[in-house]
Protein backbone atom coordinates (compact mmCIF):
# COMPACT_ATOMS: atom_id res chain seq x y z
CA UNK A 1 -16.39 36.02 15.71
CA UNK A 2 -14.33 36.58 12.25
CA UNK A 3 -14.52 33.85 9.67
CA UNK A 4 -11.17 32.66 10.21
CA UNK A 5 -12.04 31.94 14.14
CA UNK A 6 -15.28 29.77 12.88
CA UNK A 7 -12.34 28.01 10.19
CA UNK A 8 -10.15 27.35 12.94
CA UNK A 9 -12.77 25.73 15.03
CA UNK A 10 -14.07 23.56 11.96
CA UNK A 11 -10.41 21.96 11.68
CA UNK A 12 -10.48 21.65 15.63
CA UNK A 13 -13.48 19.64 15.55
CA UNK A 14 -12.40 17.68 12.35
CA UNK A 15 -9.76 17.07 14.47
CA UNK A 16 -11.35 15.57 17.29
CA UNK A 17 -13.43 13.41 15.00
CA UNK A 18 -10.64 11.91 13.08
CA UNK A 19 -9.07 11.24 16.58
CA UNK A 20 -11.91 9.74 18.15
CA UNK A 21 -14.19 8.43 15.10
CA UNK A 22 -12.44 7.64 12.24
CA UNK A 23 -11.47 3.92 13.53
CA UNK A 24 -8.72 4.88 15.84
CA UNK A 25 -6.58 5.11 12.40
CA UNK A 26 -3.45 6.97 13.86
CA UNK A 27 -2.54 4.08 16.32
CA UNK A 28 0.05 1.11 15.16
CA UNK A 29 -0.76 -2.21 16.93
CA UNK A 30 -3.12 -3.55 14.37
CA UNK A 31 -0.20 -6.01 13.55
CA UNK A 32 -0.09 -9.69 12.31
CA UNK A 33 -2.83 -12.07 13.89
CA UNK A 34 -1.55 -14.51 16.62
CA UNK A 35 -1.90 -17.51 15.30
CA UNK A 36 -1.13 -21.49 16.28
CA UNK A 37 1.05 -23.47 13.79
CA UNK A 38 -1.14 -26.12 12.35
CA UNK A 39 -0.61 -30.00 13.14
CA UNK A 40 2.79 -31.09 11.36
CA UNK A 41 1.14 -32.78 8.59
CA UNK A 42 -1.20 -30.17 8.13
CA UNK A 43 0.69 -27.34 6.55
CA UNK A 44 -0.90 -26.38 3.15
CA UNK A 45 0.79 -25.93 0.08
CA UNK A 46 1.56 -22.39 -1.31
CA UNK A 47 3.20 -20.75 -4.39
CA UNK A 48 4.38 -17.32 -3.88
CA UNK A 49 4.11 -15.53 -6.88
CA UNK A 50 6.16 -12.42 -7.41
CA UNK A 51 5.67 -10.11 -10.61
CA UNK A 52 9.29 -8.30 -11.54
CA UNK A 53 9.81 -6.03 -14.10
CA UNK A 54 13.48 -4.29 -14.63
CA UNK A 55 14.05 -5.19 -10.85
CA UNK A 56 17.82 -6.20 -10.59
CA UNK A 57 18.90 -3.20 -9.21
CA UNK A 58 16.45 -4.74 -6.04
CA UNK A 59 16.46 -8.38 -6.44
CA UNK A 60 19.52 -9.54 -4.55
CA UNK A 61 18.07 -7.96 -1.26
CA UNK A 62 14.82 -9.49 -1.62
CA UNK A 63 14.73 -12.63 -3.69
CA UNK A 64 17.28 -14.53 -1.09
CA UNK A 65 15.14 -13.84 2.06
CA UNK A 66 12.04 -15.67 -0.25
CA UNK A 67 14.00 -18.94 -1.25
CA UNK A 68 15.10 -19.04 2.71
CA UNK A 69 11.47 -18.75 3.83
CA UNK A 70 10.99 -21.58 6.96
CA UNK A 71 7.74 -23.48 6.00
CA UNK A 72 7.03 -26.78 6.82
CA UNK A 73 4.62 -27.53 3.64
CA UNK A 74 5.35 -27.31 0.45
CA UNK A 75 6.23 -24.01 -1.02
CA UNK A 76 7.79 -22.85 -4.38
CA UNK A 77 8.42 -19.40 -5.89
CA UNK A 78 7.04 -18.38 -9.33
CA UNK A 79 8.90 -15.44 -10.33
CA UNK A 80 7.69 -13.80 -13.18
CA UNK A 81 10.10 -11.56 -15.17
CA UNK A 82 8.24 -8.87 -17.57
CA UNK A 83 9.84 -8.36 -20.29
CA UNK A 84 12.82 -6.66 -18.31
CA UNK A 85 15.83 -5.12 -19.90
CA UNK A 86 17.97 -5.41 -17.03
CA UNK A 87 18.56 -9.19 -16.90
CA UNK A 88 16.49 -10.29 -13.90
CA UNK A 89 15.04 -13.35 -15.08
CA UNK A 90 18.89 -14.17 -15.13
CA UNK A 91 19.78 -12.72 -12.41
CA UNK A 92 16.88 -14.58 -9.92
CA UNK A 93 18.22 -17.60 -11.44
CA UNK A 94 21.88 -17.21 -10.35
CA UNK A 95 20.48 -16.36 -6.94
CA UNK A 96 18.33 -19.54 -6.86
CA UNK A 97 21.65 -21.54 -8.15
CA UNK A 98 24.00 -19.45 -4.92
CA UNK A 99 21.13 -19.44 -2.26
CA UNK A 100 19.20 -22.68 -3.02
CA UNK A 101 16.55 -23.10 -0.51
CA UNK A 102 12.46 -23.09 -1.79
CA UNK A 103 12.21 -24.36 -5.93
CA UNK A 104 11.97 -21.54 -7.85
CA UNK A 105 10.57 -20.99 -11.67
CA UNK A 106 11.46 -17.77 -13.90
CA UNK A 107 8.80 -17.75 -16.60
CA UNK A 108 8.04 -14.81 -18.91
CA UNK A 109 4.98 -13.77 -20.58
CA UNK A 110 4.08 -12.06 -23.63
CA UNK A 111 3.34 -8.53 -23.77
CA UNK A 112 0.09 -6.94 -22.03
CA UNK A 113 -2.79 -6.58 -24.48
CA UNK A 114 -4.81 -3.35 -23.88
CA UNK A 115 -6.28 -2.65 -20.66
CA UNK A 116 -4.25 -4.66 -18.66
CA UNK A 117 -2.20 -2.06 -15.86
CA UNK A 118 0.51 -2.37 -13.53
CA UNK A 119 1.99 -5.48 -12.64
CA UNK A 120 -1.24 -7.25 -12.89
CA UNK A 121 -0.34 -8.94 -16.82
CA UNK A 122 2.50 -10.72 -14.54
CA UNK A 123 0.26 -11.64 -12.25
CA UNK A 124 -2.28 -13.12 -13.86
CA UNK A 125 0.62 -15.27 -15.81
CA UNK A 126 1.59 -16.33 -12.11
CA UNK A 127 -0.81 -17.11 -10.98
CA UNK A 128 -2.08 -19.41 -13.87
CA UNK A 129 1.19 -21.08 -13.48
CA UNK A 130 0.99 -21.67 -9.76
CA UNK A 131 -2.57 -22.90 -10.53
CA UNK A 132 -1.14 -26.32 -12.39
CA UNK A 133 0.51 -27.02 -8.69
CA UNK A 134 -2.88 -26.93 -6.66
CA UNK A 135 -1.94 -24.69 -3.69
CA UNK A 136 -4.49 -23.99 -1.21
CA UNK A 137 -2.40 -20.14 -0.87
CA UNK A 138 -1.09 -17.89 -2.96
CA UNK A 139 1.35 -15.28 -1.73
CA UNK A 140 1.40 -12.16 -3.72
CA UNK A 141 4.56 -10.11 -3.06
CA UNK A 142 6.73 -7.30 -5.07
CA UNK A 143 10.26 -7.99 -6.26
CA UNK A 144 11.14 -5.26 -3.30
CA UNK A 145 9.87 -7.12 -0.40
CA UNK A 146 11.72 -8.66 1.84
CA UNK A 147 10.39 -10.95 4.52
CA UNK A 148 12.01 -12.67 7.75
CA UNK A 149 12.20 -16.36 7.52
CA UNK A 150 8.99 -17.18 9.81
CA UNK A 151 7.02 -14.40 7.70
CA UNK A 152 5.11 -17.08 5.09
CA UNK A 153 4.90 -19.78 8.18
CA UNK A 154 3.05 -16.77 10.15
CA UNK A 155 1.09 -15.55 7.54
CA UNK A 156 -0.73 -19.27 6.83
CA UNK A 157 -1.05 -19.76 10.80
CA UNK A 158 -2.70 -16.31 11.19
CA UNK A 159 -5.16 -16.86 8.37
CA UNK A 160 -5.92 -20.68 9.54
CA UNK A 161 -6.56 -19.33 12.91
CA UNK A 162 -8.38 -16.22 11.86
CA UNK A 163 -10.50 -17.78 9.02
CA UNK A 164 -9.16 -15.22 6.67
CA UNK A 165 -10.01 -15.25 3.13
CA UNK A 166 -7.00 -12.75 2.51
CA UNK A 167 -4.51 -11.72 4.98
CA UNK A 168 -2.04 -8.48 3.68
CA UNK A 169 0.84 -6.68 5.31
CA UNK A 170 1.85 -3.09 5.08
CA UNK A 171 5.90 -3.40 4.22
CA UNK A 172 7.86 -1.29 6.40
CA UNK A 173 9.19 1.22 3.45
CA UNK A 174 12.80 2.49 3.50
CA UNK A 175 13.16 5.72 5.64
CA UNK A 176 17.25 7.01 5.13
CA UNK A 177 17.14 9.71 2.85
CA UNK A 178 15.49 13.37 4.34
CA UNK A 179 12.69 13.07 1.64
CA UNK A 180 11.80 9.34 2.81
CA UNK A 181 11.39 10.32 6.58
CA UNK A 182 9.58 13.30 5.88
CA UNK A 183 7.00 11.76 2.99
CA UNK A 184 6.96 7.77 3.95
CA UNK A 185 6.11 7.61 7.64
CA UNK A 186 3.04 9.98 6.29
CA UNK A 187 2.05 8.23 3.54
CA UNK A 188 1.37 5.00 5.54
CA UNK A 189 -0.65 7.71 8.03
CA UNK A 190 -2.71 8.70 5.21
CA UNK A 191 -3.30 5.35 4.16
CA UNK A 192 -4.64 4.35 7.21
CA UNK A 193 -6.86 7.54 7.67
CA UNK A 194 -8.98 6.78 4.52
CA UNK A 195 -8.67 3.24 5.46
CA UNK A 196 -8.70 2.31 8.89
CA UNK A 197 -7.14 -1.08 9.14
CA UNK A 198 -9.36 -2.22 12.17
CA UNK A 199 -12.49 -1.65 9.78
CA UNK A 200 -10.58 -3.60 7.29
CA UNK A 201 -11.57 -7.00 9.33
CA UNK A 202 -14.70 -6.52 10.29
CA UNK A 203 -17.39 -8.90 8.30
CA UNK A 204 -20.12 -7.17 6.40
CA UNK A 205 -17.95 -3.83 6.96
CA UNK A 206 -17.49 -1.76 3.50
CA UNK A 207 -13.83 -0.52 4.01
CA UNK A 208 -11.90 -2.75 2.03
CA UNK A 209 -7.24 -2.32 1.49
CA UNK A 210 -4.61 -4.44 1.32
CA UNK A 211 -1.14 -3.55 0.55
CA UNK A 212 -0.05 -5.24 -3.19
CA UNK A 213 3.65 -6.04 -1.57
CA UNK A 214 2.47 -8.88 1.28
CA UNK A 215 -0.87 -10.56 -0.28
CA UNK A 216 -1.46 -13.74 1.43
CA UNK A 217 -4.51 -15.54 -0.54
CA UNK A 218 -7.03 -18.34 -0.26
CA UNK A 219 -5.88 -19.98 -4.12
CA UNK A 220 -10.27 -21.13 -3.99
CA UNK A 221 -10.93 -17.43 -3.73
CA UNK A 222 -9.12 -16.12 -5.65
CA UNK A 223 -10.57 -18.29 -8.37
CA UNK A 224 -13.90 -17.25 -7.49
CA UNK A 225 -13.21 -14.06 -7.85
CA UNK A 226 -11.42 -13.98 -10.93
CA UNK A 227 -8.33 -12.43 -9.87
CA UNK A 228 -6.96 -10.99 -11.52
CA UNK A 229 -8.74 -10.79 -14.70
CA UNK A 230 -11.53 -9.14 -12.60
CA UNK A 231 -9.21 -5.75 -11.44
CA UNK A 232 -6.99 -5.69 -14.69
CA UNK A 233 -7.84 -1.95 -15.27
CA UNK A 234 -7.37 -0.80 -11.85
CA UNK A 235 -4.19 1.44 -11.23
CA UNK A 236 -4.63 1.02 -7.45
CA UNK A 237 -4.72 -2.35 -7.95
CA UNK A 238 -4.18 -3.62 -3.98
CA UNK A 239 -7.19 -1.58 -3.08
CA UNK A 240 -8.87 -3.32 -6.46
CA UNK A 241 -8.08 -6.45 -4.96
CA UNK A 242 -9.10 -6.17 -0.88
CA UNK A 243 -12.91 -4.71 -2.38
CA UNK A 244 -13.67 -7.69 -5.17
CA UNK A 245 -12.61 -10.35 -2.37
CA UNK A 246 -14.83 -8.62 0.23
CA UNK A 247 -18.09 -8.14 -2.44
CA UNK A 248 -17.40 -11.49 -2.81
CA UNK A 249 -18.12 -12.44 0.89
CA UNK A 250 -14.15 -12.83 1.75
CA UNK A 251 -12.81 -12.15 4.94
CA UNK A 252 -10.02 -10.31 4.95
CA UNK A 253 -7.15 -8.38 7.07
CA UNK A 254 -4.57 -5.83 6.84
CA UNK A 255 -2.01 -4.89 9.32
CA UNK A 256 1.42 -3.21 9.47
CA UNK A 257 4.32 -5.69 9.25
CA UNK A 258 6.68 -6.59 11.78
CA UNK A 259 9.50 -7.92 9.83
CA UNK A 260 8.85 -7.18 6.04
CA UNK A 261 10.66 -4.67 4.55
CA UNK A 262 10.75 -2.91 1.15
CA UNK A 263 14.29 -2.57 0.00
CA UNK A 264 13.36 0.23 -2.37
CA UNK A 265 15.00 3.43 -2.07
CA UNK A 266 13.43 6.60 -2.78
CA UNK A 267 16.12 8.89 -1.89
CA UNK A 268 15.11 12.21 -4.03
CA UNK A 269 11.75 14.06 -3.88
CA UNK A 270 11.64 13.34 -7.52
CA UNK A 271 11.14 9.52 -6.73
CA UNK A 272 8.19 9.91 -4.01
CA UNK A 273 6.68 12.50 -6.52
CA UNK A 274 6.01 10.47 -8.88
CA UNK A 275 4.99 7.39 -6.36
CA UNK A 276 2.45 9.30 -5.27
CA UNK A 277 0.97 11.27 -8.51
CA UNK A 278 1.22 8.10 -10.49
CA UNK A 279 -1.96 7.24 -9.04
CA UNK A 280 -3.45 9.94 -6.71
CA UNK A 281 -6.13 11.18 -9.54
CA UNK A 282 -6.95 7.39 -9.73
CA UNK A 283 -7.61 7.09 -6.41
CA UNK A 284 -10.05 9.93 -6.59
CA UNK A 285 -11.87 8.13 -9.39
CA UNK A 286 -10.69 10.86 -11.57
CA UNK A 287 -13.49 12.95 -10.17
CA UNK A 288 -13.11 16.50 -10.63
CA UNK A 289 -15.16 17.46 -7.92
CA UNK A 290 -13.80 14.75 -5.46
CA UNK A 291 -10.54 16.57 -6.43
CA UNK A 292 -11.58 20.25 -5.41
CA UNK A 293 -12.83 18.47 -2.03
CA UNK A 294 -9.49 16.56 -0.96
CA UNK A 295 -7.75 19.96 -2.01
CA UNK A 296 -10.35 22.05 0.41
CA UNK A 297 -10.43 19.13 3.13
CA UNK A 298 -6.26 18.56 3.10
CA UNK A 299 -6.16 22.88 3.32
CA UNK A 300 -8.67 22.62 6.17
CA UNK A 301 -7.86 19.88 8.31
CA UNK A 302 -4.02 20.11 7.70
CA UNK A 303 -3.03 23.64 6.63
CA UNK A 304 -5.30 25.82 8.80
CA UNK A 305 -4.14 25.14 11.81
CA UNK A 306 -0.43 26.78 11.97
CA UNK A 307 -2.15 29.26 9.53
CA UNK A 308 -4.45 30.33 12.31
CA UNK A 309 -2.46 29.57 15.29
CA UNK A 310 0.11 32.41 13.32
CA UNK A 311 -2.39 34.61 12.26
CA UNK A 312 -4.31 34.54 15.47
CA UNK A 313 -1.14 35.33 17.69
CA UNK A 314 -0.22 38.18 14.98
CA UNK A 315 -3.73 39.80 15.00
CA UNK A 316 -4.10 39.74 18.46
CA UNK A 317 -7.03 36.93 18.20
CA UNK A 318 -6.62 34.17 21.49
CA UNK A 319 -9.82 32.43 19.95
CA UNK A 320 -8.16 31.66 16.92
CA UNK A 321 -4.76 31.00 17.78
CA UNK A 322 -5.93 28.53 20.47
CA UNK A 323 -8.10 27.08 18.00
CA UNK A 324 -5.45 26.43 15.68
CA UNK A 325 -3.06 25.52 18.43
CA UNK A 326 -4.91 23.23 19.54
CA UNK A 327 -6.17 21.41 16.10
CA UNK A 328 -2.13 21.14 15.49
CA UNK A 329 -1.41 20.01 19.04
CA UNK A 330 -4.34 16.99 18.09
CA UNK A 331 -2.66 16.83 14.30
CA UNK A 332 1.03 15.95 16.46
CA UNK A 333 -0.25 13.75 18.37
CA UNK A 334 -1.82 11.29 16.21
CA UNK A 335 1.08 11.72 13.92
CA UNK A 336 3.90 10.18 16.95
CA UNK A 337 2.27 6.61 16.59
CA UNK A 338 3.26 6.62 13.13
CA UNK A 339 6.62 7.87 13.65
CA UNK A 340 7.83 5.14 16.27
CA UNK A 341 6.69 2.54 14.11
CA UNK A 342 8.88 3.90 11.53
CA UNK A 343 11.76 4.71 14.17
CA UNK A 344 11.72 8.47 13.92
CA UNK A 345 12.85 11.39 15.79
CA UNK A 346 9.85 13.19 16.71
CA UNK A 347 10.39 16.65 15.76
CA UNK A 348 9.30 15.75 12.42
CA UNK A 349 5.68 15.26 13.79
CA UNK A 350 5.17 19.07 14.07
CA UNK A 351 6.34 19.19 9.85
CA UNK A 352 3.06 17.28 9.38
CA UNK A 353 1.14 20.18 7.70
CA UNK A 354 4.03 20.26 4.82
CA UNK A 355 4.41 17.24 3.93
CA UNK A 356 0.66 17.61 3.73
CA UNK A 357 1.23 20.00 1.24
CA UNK A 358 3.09 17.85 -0.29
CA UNK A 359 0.48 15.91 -0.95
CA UNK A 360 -1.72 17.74 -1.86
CA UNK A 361 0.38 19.42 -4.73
CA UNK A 362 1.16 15.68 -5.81
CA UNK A 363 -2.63 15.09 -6.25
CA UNK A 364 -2.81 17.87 -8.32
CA UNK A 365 0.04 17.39 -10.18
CA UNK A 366 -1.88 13.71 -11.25
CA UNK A 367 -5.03 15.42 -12.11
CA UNK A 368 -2.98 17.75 -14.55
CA UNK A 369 -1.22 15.08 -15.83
CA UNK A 370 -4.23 12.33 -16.33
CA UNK A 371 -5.74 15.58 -18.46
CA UNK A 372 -3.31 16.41 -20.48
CA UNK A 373 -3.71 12.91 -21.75
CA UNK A 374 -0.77 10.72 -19.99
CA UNK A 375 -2.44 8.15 -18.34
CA UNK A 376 -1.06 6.01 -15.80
CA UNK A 377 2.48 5.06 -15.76
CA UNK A 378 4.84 2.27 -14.48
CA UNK A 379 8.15 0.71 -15.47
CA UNK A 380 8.19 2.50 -18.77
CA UNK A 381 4.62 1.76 -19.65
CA UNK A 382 1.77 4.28 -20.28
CA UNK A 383 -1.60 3.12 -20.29
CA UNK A 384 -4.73 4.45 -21.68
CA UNK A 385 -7.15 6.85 -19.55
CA UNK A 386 -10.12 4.89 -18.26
CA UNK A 387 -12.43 5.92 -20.42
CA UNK A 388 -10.33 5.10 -23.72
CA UNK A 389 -9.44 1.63 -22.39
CA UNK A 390 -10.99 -1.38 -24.25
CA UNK A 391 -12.91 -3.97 -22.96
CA UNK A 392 -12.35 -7.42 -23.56
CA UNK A 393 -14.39 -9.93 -24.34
């Protein structure tokens, strides 16, 4: 047999594993715990804390369906505007003043001293404000989310009934523009391939997400865990998060959401780009060598097989077109789950192994760029790499 007919069966096989072993990843229903509403006097208090930096452009479709939120305790909304040039400390205001609905404070901090990344200067202001009114949850969500008016009363219930230290749901992102349904749907399928939500819950387990747009908190843990002082370096900083809260002994859960939605478009290639490269290098710990094996394990498992089902049928090889047939046949099918979650037409499954491509040529693109010296960057900020980044005392 040639070499490409023993390559062929290696992604077949890989295949079969990831469909069978790798925490049943590709299927949707890991959604929201059921959970009972607790006795009417027993609703506990939460502050929802929401980080927003140059946001206005997104606010009005998100900040509204926050105030309106039905929930029987108390609740207020700590908005936390950083240092925007776009007026949205003004404009969450105007919509608290036109909407009314849950008490809402617009507070502003100072800028970030060094090695703080991300949104995570905001939140830490948050959430030391929200501390002063003693909630027993803190709900972490981005400017861009926006949630149905049972989605905080659900998220307390399912954590109550669930014990959860930390309970986190994926947003449903936007999927309009040609880019966004061929790159989104996919990127949530990655996600959940290096980490499989149902090992997410288990106790004692090691795989540890959450998604930084839907955080629902335990305030006491949070605390304990000095969050988030503890992850203020991280880039990935959801993925921070979920793994200090579960060293720490928390229990936690992540789902996809029912009825929260980003209202963020990305409608050019451009825009996903630089979503993804912003932090792909950091995700590989800026490991060269983890980098040359995501590049030969995305070629493998996602590029070989319409390479060898091609090859095999123009060489004259059944073995190895079958091979790769049936590896992409496996690749499809996983990949359908995904796409009805995200309401998709379904001849975009078989376009898997380019927007795989994709990928990987983002990932590379955010090694090159973390080496030429750029660091990580968000809302006009650059920050140090890792290993030039100052610890504080």
């Amino acid at each position: 047999m040639s070499v490409i007919v023993w390559i062929a069966v290696a992604s077949l096989l890989a295949w079969l594993w990831l469909l069978l072993g790798q925490g049943f990843f590709w299927r949707t229903d890991v959604r929201l715990p059921p959970g009972r509403d607790p006795d009417p006097g027993d609703w506990p208090a939460v502050c929802v804390v929401v980080p927003a930096r140059d946001e206005a452009a997104v606010l009005g479709g998100s900040l509204p369906s926050l105030l309106a939120q039905d929930y029987p305790g108390r609740a207020e909304i700590v908005l936390i505007d950083d240092n925007s040039s776009d007026g949205t400390g003004e404009l969450a205001r105007d919509l608290a003043r036109r909407h009314g609905g849950l008490p809402l404070t617009v507070d502003t901090p100072g800028e970030p001293p060094a090695g703080w990344t991300g949104k995570l200067w905001a939140v830490r202001h948050g959430v030391e404000l929200a501390r002063t009114r003693r909630p027993e949850y803190l709900l972490l969500t981005d400017a861009d989310i926006a949630h149905a008016p049972d989605s905080l009363r659900r998220l307390v219930a399912a954590a109550r009934a669930g014990g959860y230290d930390m309970v986190s749901q994926m947003a449903r992102l936007r999927v309009e523009s040609l880019w966004e349904r061929l790159v989104v749907p996919a990127f949530v399928y990655f996600f959940a391939q290096l980490y499989p939500f149902r090992w997410i819950g288990r106790r004692g387990g090691r795989t540890a997400a959450a998604a930084g747009g839907c955080v629902l908190l335990r305030a006491e843990t949070a605390e304990r865990a000095r969050i988030p002082e503890a992850i203020r370096h991280a880039v990935i900083d959801d993925v921070a998060l979920a793994r200090t809260v579960k060293r720490g002994g928390g229990h936690i859960w992540l789902g996809l959401a029912d009825r929260v939605d980003s209202v963020r478009p990305y409608p050019r290639l451009h825009d996903l780009w630089r979503m993804v490269s912003r932090s792909a290098y950091a995700q590989l710990r800026h490991n060269p060598l983890l980098l040359l094996g995501t590049v030969a394990g995305l070629a493998l498992v996602y590029l070989m097989p319409p390479v060898a089902l091609v090859a095999g049928a123009a060489a004259g090889s059944p073995a190895t077109a079958a091979a790769g047939g049936a590896a992409w046949l496996v690749m499809i099918a996983t990949y359908v789950p995904m796409l009805r979650y995200y309401r998709q037409p379904l001849w975009l499954a078989p376009l898997l192994p380019f927007t795989a491509l994709l990928y990987l040529l983002m990932t590379v693109d955010s090694a090159v760029q973390h080496y030429r010296g750029r660091g990580a960057a968000w809302k006009g900020r650059t920050y140090a790499r890792p290993d030039t980044v100052p610890e504080e005392g």
